[in-house]
Protein backbone atom coordinates (compact mmCIF):
# COMPACT_ATOMS: atom_id res chain seq x y z
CA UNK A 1 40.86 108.66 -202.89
CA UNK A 2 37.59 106.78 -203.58
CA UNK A 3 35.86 107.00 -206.39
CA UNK A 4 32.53 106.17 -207.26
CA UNK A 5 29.95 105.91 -210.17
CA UNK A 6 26.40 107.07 -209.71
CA UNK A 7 24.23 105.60 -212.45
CA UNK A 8 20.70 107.82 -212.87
CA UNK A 9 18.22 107.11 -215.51
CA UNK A 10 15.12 108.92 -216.28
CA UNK A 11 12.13 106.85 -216.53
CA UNK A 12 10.67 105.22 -219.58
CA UNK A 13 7.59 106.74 -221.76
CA UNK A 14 4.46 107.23 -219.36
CA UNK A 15 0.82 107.89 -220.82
CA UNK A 16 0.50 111.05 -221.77
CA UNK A 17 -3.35 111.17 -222.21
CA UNK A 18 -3.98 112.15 -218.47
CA UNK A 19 -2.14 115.31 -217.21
CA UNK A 20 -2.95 117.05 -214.01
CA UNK A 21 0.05 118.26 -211.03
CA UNK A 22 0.37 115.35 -209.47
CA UNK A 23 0.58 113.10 -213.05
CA UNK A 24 1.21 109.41 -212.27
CA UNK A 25 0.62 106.98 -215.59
CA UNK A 26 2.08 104.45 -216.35
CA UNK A 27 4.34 103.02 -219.09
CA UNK A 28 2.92 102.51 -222.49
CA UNK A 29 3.65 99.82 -224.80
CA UNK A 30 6.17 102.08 -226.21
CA UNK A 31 7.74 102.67 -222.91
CA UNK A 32 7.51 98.82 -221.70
CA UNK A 33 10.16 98.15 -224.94
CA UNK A 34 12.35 101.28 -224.65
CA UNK A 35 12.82 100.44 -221.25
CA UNK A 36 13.57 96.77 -221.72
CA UNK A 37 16.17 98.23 -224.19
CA UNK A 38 17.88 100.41 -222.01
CA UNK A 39 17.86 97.14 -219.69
CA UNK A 40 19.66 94.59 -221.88
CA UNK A 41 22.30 97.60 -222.25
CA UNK A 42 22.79 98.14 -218.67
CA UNK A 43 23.11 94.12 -218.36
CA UNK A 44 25.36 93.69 -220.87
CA UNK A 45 27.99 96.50 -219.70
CA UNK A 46 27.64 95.57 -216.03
CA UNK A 47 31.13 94.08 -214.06
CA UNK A 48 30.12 90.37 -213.48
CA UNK A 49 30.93 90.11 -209.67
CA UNK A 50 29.00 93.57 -209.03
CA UNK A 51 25.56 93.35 -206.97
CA UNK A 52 23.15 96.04 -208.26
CA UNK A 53 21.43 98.05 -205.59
CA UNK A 54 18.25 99.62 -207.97
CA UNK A 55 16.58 102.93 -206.03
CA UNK A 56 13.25 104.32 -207.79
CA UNK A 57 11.01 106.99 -207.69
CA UNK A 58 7.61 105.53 -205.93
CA UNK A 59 6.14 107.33 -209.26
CA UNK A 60 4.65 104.90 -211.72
CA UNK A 61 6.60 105.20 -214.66
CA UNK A 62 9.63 105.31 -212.42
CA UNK A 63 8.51 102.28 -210.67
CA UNK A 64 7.69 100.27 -213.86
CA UNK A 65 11.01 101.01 -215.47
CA UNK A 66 12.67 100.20 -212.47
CA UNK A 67 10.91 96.86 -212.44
CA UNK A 68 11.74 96.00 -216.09
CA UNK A 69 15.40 96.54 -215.55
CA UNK A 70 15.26 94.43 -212.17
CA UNK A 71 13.33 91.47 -214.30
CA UNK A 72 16.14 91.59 -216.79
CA UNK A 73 18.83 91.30 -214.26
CA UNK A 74 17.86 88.74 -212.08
CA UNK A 75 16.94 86.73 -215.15
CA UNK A 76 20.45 86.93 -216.41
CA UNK A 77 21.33 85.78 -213.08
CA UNK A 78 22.73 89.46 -212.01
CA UNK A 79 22.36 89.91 -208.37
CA UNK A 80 19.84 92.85 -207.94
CA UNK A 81 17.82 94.27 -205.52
CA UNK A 82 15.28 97.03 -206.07
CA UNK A 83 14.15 99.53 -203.23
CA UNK A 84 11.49 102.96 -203.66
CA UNK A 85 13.04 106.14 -202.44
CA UNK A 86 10.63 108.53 -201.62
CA UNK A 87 13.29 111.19 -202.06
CA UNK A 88 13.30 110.18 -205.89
CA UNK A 89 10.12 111.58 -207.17
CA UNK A 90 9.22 114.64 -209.30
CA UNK A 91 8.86 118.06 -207.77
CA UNK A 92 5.49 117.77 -206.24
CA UNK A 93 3.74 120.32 -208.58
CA UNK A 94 0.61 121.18 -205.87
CA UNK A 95 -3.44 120.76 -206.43
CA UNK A 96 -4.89 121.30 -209.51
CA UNK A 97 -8.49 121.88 -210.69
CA UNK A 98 -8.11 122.08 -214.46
CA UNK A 99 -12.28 122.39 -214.98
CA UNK A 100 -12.90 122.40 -218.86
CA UNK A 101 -9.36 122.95 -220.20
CA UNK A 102 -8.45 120.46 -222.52
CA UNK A 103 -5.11 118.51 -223.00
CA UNK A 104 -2.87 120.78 -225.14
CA UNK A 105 -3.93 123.74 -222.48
CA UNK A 106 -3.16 121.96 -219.40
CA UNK A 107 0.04 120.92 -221.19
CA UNK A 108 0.63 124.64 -221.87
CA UNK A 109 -0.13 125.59 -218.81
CA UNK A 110 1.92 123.35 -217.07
CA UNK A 111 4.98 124.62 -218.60
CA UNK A 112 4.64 127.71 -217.94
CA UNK A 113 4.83 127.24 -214.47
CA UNK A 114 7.66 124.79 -215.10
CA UNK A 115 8.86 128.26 -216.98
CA UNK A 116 8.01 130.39 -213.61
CA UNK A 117 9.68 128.23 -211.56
CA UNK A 118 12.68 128.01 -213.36
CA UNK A 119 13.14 132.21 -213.95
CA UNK A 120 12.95 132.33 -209.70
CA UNK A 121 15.20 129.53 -209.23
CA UNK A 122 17.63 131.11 -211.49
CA UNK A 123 17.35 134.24 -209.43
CA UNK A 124 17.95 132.69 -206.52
CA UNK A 125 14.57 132.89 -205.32
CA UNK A 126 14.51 129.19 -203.50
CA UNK A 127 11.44 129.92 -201.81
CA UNK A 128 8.87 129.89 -205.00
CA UNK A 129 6.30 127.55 -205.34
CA UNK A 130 5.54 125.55 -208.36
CA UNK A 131 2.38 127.75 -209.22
CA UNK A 132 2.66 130.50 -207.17
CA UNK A 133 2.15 133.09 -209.46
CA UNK A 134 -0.67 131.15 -210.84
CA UNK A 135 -2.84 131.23 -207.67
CA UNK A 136 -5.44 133.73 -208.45
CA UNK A 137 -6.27 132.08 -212.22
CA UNK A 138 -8.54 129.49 -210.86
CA UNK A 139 -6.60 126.37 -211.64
CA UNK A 140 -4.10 126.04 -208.94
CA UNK A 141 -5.67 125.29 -205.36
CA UNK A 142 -2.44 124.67 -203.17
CA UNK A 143 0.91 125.10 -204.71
CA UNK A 144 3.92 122.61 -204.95
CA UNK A 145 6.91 122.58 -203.71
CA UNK A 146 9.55 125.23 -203.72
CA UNK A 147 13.39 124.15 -205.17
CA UNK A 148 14.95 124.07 -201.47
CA UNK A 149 12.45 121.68 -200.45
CA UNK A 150 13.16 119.44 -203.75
CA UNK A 151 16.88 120.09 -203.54
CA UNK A 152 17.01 118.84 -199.83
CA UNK A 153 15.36 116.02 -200.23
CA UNK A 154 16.81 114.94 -203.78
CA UNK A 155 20.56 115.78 -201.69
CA UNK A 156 19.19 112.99 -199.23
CA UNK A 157 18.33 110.47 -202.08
CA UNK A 158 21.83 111.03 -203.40
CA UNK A 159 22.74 110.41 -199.57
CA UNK A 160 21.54 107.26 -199.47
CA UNK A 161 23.03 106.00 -202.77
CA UNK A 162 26.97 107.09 -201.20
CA UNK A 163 26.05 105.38 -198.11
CA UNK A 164 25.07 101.79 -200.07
CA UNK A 165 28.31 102.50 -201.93
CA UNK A 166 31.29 99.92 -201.84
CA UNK A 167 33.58 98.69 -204.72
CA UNK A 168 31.18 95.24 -205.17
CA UNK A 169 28.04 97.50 -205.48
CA UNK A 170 26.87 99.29 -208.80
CA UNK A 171 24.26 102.16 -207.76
CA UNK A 172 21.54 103.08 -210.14
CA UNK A 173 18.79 105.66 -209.64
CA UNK A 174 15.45 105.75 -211.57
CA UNK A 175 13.89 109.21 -211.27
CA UNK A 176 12.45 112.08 -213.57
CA UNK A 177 14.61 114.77 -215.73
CA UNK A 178 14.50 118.28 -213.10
CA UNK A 179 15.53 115.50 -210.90
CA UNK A 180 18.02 113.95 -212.35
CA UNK A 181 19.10 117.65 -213.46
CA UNK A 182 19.66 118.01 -209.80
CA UNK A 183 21.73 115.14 -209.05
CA UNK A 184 23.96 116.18 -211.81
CA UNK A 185 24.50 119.43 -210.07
CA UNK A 186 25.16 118.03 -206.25
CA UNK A 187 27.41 115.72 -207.83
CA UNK A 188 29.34 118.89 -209.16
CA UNK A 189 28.86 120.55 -205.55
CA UNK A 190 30.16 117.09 -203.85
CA UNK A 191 33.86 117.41 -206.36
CA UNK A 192 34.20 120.84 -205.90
CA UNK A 193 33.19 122.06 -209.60
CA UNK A 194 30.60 124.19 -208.28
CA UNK A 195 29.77 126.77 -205.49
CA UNK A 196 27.00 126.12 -203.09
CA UNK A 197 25.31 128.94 -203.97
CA UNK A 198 25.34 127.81 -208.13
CA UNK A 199 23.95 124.60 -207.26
CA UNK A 200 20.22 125.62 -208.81
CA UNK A 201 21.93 127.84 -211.31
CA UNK A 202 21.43 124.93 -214.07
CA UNK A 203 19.86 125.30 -217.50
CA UNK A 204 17.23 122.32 -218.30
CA UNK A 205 17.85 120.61 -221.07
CA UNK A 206 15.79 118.08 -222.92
CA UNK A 207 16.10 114.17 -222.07
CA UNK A 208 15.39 111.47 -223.46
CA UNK A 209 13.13 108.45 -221.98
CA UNK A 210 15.66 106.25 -220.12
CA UNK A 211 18.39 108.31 -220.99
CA UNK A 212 21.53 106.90 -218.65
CA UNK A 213 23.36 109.44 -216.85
CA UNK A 214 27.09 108.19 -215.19
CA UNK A 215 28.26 110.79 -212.79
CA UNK A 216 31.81 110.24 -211.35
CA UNK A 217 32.10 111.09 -207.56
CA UNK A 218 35.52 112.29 -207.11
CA UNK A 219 36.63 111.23 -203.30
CA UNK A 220 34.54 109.55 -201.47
CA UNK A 221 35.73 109.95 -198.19
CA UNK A 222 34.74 113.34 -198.05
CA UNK A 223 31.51 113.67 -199.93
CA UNK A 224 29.12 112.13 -196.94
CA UNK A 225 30.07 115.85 -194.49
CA UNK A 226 29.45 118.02 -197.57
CA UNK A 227 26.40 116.53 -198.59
CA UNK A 228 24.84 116.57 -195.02
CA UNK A 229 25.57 120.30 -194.76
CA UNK A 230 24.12 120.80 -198.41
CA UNK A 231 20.67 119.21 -197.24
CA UNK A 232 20.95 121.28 -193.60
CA UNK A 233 21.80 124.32 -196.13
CA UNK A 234 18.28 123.95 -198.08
CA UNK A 235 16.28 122.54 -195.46
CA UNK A 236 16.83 126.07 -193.51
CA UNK A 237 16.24 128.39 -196.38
């Protein structure tokens, strides 16, 4: 039996001036030095002969983060290498046309589809877009994504990090909280702590700004068939 460490990390703290569906700031000062703390940590805890393979949300303050903890790295003369996974990013939250609202109501408003979509989910209504039930308010012009979409393609971004696996790699993921939410859950799916079926069944929880997340995969030998029929699972809902 094989086991493995996943290592996710949400991203650091993003502008918050500018919200709209598809938000993507970038870091502010404050997130440029929480982030270059979480990165000295992660340096100084790393195995010396390990080569760090870092995958990232193409999302700005995914990106950036990911960038600061690369820079730190190779400068302490840790082999790294940093790639963008698509499959990383935030549930793509649709079109927006906000008009006149100001900041605290788009914020509100915003979370109460985040509220929607997490009341289906929890019903096992997989289907529901982020927004759907706000299409006839005026604000919403196409909706997002619905959770098997995100769930299938955040089950292939965890497919890629077992497949760069091997005992002289350490894998680390930079991504967003419903998505690291979601890792934490396949994860549970891929060492048998959880049905298929109670994979979205999850309660969010609040995280902090490069909070680091270490998720133990169990065997694996046998994750790589499991996972593949998890993604085929969501992808045919």
């Amino acid at each position: 039996m094989t086991r493995e460490k996943l290592t996710v990390i949400r991203h650091s703290y993003d502008d918050h001036s500018y919200i709209d569906g598809k938000n993507d700031t970038s870091l502010t000062k404050r997130g440029v030095d929480i982030a270059r703390g979480m990165s000295e940590e992660i340096a100084s805890n790393l195995e010396v002969h390990k080569e760090v393979m870092i995958g990232s949300s193409p999302k700005k303050r995914a990106s950036e983060t990911a960038e600061i903890l690369y820079d730190t790295l190779r400068r302490k003369n840790i082999p790294a290498n940093l790639y963008i996974d698509p499959n990383l990013a935030e549930l793509n939250q649709g079109e927006f046309m906000f008009g006149s609202l100001d900041h605290d109501e788009r914020v509100n408003f915003l979370q109460s589809c985040w509220d929607d979509f997490e009341t289906e989910r929890h019903a096992g209504n997989l289907v529901h877009r982020f927004g759907e039930r706000k299409i006839d308010g005026g604000i919403i012009i196409q909706p997002g994504e619905n959770h098997s979409e995100f769930s299938a393609r955040i089950g292939k971004s965890v497919l890629r990090s077992i497949q760069l696996m091997n005992p002289e790699r350490k894998i680390i993921n930079i991504t967003h909280r419903a998505a690291t939410l979601d890792i934490q859950n396949v994860v549970k799916f891929l060492n048998s702590d959880v049905e298929m079926d109670d994979i979205e069944k999850y309660i969010t929880r609040s995280m902090q700004y490069c909070e680091v997340n270490n998720f133990t995969i169990k065997d694996l030998s046998l994750t790589t068939t499991s996972l593949i029929r998890y993604i085929k699972a969501r992808e045919n809902i």
